[in-house]
PDB file of N, CA and C in Angstrom:
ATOM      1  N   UNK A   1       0.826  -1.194   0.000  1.00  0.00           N
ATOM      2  CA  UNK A   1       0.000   0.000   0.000  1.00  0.00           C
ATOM      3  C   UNK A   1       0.866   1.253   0.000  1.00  0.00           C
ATOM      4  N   UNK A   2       1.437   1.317   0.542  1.00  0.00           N
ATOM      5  CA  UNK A   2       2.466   2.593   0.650  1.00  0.00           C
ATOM      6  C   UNK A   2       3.300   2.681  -0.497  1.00  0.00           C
ATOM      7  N   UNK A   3       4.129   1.531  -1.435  1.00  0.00           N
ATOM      8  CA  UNK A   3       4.619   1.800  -2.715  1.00  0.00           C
ATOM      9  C   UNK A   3       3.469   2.622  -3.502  1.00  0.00           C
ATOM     10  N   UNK A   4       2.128   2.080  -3.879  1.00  0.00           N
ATOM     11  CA  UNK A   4       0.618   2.491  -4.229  1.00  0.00           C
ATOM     12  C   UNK A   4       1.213   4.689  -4.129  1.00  0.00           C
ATOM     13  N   UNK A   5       1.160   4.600  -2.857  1.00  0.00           N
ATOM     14  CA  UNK A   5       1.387   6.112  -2.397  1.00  0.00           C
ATOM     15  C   UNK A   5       2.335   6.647  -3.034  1.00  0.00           C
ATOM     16  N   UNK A   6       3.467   6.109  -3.100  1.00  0.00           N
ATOM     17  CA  UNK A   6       4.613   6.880  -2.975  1.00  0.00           C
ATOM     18  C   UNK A   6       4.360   6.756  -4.491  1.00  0.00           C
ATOM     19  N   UNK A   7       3.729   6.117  -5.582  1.00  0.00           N
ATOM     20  CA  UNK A   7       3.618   6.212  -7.073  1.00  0.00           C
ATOM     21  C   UNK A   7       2.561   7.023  -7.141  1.00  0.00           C
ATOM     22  N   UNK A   8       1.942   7.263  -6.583  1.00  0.00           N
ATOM     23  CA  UNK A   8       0.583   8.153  -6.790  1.00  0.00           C
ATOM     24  C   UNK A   8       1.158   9.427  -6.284  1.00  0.00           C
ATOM     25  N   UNK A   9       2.109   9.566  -5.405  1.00  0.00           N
ATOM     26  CA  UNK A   9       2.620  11.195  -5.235  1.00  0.00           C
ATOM     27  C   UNK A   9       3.503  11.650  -5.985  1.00  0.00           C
ATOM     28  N   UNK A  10       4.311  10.838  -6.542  1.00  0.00           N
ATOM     29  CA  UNK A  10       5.476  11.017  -7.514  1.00  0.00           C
ATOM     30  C   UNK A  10       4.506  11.477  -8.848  1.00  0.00           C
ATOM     31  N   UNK A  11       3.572  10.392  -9.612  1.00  0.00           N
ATOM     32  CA  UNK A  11       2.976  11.092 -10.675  1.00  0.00           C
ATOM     33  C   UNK A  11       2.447  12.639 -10.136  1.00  0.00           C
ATOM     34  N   UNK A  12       1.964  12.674  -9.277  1.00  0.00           N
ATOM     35  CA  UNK A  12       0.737  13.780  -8.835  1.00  0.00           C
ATOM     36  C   UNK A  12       2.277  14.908  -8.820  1.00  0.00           C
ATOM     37  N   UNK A  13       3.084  15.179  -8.418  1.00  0.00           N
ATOM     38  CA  UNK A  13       4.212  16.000  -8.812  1.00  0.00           C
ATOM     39  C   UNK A  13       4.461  16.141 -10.199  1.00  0.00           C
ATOM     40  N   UNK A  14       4.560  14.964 -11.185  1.00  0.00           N
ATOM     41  CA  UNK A  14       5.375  15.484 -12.317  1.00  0.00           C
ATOM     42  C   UNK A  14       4.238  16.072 -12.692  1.00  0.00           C
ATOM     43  N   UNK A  15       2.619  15.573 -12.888  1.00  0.00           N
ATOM     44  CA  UNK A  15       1.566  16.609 -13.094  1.00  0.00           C
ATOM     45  C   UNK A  15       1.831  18.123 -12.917  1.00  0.00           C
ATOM     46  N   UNK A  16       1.980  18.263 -11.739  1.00  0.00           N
ATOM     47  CA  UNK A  16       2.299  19.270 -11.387  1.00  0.00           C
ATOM     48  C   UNK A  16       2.990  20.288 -11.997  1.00  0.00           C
ATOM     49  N   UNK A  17       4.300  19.567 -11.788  1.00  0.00           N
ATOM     50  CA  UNK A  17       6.066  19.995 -12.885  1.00  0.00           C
ATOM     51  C   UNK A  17       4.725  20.758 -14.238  1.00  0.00           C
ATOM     52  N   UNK A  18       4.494  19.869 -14.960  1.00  0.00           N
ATOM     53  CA  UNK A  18       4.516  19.962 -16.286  1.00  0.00           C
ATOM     54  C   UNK A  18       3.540  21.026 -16.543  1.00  0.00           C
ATOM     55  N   UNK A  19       2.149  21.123 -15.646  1.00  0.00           N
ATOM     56  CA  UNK A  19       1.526  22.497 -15.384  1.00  0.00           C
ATOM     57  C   UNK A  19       1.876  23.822 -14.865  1.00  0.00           C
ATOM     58  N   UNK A  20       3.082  23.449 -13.888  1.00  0.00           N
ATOM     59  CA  UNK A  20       3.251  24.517 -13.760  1.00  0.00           C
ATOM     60  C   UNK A  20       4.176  25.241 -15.130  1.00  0.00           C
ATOM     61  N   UNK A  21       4.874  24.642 -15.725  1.00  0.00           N
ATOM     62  CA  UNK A  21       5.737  25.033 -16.704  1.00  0.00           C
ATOM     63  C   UNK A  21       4.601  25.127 -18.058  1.00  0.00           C
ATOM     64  N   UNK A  22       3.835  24.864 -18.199  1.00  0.00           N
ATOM     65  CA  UNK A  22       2.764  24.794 -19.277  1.00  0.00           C
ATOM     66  C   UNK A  22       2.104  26.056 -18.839  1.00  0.00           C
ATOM     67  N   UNK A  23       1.343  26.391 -18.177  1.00  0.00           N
ATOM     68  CA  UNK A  23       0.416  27.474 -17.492  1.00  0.00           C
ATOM     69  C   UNK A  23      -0.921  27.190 -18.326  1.00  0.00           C
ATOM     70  N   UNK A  24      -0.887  26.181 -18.588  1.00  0.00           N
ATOM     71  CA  UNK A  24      -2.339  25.949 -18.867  1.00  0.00           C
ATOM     72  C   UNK A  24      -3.322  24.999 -18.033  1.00  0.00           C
ATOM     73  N   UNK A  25      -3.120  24.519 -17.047  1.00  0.00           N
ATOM     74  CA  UNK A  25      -4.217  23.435 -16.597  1.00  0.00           C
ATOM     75  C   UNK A  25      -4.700  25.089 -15.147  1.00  0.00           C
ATOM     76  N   UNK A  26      -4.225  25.440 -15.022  1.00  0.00           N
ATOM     77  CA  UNK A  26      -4.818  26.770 -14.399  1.00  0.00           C
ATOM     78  C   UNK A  26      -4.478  26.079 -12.629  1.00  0.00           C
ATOM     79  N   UNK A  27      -5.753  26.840 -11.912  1.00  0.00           N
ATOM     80  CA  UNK A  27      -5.706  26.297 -10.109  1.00  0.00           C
ATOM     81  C   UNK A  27      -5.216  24.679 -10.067  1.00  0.00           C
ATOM     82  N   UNK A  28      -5.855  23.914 -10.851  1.00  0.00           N
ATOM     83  CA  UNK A  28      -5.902  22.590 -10.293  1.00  0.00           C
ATOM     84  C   UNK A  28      -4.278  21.479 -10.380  1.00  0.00           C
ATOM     85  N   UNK A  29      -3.558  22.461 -10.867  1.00  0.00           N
ATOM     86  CA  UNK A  29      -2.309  21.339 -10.627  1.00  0.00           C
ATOM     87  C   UNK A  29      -1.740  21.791  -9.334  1.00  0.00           C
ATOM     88  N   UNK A  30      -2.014  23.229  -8.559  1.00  0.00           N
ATOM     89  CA  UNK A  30      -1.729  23.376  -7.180  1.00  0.00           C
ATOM     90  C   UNK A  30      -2.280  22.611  -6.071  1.00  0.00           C
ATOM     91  N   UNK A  31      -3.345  21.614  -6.700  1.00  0.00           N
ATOM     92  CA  UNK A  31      -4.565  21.082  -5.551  1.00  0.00           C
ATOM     93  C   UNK A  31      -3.757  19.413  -5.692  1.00  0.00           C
ATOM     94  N   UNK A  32      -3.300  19.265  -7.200  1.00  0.00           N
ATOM     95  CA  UNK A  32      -2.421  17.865  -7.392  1.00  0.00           C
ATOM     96  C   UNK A  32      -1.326  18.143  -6.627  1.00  0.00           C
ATOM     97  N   UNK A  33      -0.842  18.882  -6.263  1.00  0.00           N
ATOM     98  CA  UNK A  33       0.528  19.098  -5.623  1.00  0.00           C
ATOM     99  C   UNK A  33       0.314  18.921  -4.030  1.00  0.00           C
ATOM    100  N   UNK A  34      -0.731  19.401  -3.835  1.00  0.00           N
ATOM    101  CA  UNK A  34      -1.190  19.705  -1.943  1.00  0.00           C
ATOM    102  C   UNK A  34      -1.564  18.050  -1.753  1.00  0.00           C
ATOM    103  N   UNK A  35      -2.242  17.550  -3.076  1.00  0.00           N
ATOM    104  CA  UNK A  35      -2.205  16.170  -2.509  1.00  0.00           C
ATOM    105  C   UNK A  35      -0.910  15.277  -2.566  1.00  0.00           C
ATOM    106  N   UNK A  36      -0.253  15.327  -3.866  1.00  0.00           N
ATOM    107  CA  UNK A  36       0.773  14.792  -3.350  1.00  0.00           C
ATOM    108  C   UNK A  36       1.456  14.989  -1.967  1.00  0.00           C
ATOM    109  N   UNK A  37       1.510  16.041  -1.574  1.00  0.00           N
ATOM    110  CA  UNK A  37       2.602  16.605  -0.489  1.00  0.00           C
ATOM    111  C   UNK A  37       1.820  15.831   0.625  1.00  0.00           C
ATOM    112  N   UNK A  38       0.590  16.023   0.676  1.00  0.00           N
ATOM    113  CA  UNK A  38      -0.218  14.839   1.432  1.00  0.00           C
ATOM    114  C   UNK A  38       0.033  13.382   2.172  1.00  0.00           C
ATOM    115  N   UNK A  39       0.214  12.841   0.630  1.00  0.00           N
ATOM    116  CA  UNK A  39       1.007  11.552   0.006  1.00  0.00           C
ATOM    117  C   UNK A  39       2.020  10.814   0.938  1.00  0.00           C
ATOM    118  N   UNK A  40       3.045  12.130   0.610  1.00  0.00           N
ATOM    119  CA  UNK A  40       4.357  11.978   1.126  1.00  0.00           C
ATOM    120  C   UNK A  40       4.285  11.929   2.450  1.00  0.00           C
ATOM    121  N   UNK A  41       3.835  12.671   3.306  1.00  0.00           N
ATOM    122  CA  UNK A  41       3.458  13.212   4.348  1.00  0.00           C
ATOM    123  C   UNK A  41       2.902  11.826   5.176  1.00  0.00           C
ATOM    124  N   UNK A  42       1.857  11.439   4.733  1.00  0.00           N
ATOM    125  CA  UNK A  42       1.487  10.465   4.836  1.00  0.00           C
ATOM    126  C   UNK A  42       2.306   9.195   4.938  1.00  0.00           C
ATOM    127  N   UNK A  43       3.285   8.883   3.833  1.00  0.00           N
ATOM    128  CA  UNK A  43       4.016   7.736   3.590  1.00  0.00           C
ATOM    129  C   UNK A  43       4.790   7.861   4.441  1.00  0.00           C
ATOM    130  N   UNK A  44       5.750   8.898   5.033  1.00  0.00           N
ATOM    131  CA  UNK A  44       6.304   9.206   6.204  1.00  0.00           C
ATOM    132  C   UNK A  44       6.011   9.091   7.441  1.00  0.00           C
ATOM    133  N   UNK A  45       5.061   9.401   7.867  1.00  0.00           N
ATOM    134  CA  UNK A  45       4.603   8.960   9.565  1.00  0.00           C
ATOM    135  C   UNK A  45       4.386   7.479   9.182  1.00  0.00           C
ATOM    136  N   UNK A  46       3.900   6.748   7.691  1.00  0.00           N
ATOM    137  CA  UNK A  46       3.244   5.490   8.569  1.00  0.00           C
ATOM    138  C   UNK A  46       5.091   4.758   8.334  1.00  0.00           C
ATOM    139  N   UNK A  47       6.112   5.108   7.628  1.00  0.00           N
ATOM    140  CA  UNK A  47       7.496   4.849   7.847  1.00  0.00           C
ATOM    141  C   UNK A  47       7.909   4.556   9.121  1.00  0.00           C
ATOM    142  N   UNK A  48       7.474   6.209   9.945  1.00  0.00           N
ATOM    143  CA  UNK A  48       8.219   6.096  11.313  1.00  0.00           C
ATOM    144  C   UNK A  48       7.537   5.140  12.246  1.00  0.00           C
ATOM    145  N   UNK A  49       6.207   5.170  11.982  1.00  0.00           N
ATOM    146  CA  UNK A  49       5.610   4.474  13.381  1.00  0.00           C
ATOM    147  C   UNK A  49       5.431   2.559  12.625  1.00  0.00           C
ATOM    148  N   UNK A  50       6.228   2.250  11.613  1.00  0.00           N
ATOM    149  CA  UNK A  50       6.817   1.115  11.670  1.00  0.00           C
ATOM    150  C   UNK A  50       7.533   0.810  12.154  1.00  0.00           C
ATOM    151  N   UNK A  51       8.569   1.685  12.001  1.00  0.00           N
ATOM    152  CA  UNK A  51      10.088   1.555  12.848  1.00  0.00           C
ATOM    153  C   UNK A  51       9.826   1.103  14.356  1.00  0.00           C
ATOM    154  N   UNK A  52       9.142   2.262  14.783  1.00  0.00           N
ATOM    155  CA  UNK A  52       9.550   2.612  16.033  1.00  0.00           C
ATOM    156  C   UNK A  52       8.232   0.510  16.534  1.00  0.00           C
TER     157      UNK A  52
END
């Protein structure tokens, strides 16, 4: 499940990349980005509280 994530935040970035350098998909590649960062965010705590 968490590989799942960490491929779903990585695309949801290059989305991003490529809108922001395009300037055409407008607001919504900032909302792909907040989710990725989400993502990550996400994939990280459930990292640590494996460890620990």
């Amino acid at each position: 499940m968490s590989n799942l994530l960490y491929i779903v935040a990585v695309i949801l970035v290059i989305f991003w990349a490529i809108g922001f350098f395009a300037y055409s998909a407008g607001g919504i590649i900032h909302v792909l980005l907040v989710i990725a960062l989400i993502a990550v965010i996400l994939r990280i705590i459930q990292g640590i509280s494996i460890i620990k």
